[in-house]
C-alpha atoms as a PDB file:
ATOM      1  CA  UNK A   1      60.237 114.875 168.408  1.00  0.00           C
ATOM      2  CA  UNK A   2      61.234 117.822 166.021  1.00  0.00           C
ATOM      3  CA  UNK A   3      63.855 117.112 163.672  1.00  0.00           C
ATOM      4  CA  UNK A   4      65.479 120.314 163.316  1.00  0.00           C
ATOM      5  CA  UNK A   5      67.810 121.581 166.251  1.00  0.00           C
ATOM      6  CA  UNK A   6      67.079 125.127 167.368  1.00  0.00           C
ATOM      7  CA  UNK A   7      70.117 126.284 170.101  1.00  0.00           C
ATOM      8  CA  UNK A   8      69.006 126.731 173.690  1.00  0.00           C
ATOM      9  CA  UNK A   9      70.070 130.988 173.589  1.00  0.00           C
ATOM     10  CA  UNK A  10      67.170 131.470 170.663  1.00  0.00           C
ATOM     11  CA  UNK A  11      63.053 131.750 171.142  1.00  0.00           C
ATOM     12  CA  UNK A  12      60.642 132.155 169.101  1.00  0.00           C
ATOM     13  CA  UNK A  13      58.666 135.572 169.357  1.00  0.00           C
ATOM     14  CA  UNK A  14      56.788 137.907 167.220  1.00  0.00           C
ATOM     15  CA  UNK A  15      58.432 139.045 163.959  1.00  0.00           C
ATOM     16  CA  UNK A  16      58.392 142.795 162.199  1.00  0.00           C
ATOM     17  CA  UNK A  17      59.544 140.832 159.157  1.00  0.00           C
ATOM     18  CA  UNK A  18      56.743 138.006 158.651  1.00  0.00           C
ATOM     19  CA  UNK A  19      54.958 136.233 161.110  1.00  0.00           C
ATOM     20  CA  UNK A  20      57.201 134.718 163.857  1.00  0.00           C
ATOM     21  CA  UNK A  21      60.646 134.733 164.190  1.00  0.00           C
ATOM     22  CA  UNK A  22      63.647 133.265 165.674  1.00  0.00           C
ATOM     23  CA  UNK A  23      65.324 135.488 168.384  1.00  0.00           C
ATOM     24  CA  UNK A  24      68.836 135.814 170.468  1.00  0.00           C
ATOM     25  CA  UNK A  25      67.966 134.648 173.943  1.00  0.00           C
ATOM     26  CA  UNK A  26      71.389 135.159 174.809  1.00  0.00           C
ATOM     27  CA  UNK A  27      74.380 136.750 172.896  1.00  0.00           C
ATOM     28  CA  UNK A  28      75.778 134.478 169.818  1.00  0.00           C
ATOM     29  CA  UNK A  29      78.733 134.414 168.315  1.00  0.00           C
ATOM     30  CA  UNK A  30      80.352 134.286 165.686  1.00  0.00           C
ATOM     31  CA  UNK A  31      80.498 131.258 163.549  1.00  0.00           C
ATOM     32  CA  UNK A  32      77.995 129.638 166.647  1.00  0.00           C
ATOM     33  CA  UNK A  33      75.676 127.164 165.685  1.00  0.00           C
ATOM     34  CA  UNK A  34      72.295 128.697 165.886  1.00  0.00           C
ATOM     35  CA  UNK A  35      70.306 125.985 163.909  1.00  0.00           C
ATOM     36  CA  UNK A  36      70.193 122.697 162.100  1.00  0.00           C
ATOM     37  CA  UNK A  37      67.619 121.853 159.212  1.00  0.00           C
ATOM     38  CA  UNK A  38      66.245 118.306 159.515  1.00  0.00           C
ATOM     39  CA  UNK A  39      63.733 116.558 157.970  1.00  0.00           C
ATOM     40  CA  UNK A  40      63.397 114.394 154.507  1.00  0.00           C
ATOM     41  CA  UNK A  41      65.478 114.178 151.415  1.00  0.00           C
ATOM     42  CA  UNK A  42      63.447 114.411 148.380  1.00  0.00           C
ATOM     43  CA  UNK A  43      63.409 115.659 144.406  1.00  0.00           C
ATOM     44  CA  UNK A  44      61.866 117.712 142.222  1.00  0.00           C
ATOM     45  CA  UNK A  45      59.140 115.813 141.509  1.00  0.00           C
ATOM     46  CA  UNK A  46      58.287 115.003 145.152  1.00  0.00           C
ATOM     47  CA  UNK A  47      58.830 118.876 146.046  1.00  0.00           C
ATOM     48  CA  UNK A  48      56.349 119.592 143.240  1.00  0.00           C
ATOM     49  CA  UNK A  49      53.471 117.489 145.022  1.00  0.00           C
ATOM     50  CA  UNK A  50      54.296 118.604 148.570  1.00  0.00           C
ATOM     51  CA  UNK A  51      55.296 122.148 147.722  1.00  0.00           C
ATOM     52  CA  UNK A  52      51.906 123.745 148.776  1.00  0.00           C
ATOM     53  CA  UNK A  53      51.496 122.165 152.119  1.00  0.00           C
ATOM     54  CA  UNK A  54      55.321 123.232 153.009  1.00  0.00           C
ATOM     55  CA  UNK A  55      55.209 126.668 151.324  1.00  0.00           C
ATOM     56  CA  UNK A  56      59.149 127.289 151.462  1.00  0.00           C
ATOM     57  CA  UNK A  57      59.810 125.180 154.777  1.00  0.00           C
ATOM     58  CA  UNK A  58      62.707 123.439 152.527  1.00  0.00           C
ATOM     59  CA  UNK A  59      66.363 123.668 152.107  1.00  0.00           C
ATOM     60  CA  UNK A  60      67.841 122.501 148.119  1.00  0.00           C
ATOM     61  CA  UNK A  61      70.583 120.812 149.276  1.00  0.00           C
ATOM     62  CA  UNK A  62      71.816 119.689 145.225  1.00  0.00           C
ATOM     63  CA  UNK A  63      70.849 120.233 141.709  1.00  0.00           C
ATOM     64  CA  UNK A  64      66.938 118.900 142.002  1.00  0.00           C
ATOM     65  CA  UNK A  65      66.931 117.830 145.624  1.00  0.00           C
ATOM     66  CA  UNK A  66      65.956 119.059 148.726  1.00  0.00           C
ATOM     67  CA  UNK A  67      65.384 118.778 152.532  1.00  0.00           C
ATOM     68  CA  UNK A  68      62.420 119.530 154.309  1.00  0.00           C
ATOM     69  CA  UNK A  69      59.052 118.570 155.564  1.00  0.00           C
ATOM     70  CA  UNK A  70      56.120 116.187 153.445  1.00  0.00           C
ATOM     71  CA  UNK A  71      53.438 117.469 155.475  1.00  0.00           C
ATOM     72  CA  UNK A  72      51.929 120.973 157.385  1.00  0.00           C
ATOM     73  CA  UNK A  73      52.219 118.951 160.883  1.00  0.00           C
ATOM     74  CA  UNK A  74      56.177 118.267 159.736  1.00  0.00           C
ATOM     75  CA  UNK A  75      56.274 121.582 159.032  1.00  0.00           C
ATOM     76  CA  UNK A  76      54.688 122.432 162.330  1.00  0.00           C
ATOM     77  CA  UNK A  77      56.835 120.190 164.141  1.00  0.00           C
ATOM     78  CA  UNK A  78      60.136 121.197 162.554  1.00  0.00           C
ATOM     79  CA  UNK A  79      59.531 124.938 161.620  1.00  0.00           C
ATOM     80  CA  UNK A  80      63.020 126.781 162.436  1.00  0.00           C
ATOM     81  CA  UNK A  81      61.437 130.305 162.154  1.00  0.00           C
ATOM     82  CA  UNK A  82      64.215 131.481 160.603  1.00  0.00           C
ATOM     83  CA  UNK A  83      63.207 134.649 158.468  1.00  0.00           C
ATOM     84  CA  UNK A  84      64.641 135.937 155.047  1.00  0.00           C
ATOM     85  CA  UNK A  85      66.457 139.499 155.515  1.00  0.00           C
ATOM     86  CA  UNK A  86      68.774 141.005 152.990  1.00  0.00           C
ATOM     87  CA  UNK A  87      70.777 142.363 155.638  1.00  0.00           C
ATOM     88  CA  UNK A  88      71.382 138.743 157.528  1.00  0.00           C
ATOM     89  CA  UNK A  89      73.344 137.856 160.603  1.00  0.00           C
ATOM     90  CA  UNK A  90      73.103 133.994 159.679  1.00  0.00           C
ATOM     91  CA  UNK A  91      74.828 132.289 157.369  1.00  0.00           C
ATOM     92  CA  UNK A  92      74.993 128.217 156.049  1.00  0.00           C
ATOM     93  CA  UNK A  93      77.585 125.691 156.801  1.00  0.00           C
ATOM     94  CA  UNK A  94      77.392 122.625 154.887  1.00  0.00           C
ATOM     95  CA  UNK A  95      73.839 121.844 153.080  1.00  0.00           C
ATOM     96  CA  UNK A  96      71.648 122.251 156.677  1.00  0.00           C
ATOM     97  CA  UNK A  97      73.515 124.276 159.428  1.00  0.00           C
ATOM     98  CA  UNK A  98      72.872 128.131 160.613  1.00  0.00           C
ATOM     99  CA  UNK A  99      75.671 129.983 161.784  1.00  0.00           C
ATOM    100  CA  UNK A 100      76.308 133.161 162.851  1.00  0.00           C
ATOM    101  CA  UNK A 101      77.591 135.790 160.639  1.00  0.00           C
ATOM    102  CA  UNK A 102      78.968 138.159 163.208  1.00  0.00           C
ATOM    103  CA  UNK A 103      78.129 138.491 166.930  1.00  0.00           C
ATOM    104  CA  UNK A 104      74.725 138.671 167.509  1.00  0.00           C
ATOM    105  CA  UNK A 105      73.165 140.696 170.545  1.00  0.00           C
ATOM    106  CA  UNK A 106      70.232 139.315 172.796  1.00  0.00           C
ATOM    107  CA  UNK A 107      67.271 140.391 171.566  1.00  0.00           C
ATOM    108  CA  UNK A 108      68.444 140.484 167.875  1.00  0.00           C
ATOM    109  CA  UNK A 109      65.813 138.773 164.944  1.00  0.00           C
ATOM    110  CA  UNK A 110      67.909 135.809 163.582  1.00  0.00           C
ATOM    111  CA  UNK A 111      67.858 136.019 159.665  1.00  0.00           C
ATOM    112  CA  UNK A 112      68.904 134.301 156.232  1.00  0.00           C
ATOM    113  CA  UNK A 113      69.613 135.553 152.801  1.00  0.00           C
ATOM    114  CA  UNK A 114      68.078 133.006 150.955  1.00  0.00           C
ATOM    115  CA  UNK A 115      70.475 133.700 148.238  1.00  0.00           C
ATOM    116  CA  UNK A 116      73.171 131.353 150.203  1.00  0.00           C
ATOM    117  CA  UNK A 117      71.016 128.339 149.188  1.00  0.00           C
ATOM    118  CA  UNK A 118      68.764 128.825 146.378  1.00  0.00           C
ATOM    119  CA  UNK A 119      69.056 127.649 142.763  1.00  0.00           C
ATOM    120  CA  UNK A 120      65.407 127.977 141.897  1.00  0.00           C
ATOM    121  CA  UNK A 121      63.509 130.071 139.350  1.00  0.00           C
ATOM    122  CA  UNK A 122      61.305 131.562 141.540  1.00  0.00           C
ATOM    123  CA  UNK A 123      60.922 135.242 142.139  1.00  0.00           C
ATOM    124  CA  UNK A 124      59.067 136.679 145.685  1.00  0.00           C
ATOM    125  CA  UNK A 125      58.665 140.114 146.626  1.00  0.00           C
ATOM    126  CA  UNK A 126      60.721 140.665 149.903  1.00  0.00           C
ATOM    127  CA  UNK A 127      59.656 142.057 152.777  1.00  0.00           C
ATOM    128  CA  UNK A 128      62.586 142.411 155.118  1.00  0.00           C
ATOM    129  CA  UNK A 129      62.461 146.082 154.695  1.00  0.00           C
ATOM    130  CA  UNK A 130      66.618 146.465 155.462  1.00  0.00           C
ATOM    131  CA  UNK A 131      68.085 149.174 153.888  1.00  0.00           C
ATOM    132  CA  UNK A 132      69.731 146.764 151.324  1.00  0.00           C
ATOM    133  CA  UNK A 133      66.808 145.884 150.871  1.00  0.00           C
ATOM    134  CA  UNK A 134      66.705 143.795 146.885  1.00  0.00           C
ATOM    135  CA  UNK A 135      62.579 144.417 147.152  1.00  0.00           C
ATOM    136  CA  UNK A 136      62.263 141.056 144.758  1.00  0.00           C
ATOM    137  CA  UNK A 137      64.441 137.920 145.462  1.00  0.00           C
ATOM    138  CA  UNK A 138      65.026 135.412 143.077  1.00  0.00           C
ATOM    139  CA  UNK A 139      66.511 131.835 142.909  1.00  0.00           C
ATOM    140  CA  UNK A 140      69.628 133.037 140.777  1.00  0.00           C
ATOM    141  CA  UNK A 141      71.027 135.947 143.494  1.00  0.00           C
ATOM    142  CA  UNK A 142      73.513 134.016 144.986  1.00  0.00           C
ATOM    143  CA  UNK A 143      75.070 134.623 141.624  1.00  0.00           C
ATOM    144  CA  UNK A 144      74.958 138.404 141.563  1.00  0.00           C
ATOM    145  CA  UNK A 145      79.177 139.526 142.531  1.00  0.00           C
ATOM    146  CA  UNK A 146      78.604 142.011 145.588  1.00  0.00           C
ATOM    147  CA  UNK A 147      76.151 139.055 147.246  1.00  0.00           C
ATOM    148  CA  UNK A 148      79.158 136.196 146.431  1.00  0.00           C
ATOM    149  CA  UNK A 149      81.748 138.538 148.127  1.00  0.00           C
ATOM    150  CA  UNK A 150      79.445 139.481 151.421  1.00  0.00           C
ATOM    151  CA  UNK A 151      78.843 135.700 152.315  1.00  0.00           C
ATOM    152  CA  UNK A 152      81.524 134.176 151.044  1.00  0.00           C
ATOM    153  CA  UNK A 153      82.251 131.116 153.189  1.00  0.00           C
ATOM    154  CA  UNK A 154      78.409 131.119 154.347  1.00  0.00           C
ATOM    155  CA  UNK A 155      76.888 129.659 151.062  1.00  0.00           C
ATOM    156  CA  UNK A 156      75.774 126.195 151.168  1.00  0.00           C
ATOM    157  CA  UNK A 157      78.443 123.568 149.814  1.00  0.00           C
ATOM    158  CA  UNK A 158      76.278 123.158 147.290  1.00  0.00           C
ATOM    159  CA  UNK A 159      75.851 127.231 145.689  1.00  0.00           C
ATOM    160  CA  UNK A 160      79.882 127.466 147.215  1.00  0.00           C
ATOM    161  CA  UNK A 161      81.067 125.007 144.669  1.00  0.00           C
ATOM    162  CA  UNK A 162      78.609 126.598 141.952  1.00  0.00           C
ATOM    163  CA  UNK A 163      80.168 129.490 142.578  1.00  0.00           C
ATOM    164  CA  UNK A 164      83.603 128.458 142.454  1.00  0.00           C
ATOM    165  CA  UNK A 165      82.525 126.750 139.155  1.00  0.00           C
ATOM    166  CA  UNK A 166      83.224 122.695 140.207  1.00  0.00           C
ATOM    167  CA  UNK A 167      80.434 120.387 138.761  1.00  0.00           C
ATOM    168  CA  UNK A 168      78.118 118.657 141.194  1.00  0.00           C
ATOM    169  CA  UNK A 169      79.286 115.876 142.674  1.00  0.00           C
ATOM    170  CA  UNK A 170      83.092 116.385 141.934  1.00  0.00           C
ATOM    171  CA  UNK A 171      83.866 118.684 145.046  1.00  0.00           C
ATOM    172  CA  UNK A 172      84.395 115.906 147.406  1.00  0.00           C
ATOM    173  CA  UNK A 173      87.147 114.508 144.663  1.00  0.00           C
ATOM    174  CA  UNK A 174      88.538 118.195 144.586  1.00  0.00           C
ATOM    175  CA  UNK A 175      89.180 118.633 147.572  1.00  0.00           C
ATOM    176  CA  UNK A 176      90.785 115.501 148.729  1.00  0.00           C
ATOM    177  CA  UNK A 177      93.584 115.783 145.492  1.00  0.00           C
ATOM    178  CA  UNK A 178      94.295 119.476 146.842  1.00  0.00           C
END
């Protein structure tokens, strides 16, 4: 049984951006629930060791932690097909939940900025080929101004308190004394 959650109006089909993809079966809307991340909760360390049989089928949900699969048949199993584009039309709620940006037409390629959950030092050429286009992505672009006003509210809770500058940990505190 796969432990990600992929919404009945979305199929899998051939992508123009990588591989496969995840497509609108049906028209979404926004602020829908298009997907759910599952698998396990590991660090650093274990990321490290498992990192080239998952190639970047992980979510960081925290400073030095992540979600994702341990093995290729995990990743297999639980592959969301969600593609990077520069130009998404989903965005994250919470650490492990898709949403839609905006409406999203049948037919439409369902994509990610992987700046709205990143905090890595990694660099990768992109291939999304939008016309805002950043041609090399990096761990640290969810901190670049123009990106932090286009998805505001569709970071994960982890880069959204980042951004608004609260330490890990101390959000949950934060928000119950406002």
């Amino acid at each position: 049984m796969p432990a990600s959650y992929l919404s009945p109006k979305t199929q899998v089909g051939e992508s123009r951006i990588e591989g496969k993809g995840l497509f609108a079966r049906r028209r979404i809307r926004k602020d829908e629930v298009v997907a759910i991340k599952g698998g396990h909760v590991y660090d650093a360390r274990m990321l490290a060791k498992v990192k080239e049989r998952v190639a970047v089928s992980y979510v960081q949900i925290a400073d030095g932690f992540f979600i994702g699969a341990l093995s290729a048949a995990e990743v297999r199993r639980n592959k969301m097909f969600i593609n990077h584009s520069c130009t998404s039309n989903l965005g994250i709620r919470g650490q492990i939940m898709f949403v839609a940006l905006r409406d999203i037409r049948t037919g439409e390629e369902l994509t990610y900025d992987w700046a709205m959950e990143e905090n890595r030092s990694d660099r990768t050429r992109c291939r999304c080929r939008s016309r805002r286009c950043r041609r090399v992505l990096t761990g640290r672009d969810w901190m670049i101004p123009r990106l932090q006003r286009r998805y505001r509210g569709y970071f994960s809770s982890y880069l959204e308190d980042k951004i608004r500058g609260i330490p890990p940990g101390l959000a949950s505190r934060v928000e119950r004394q406002s």
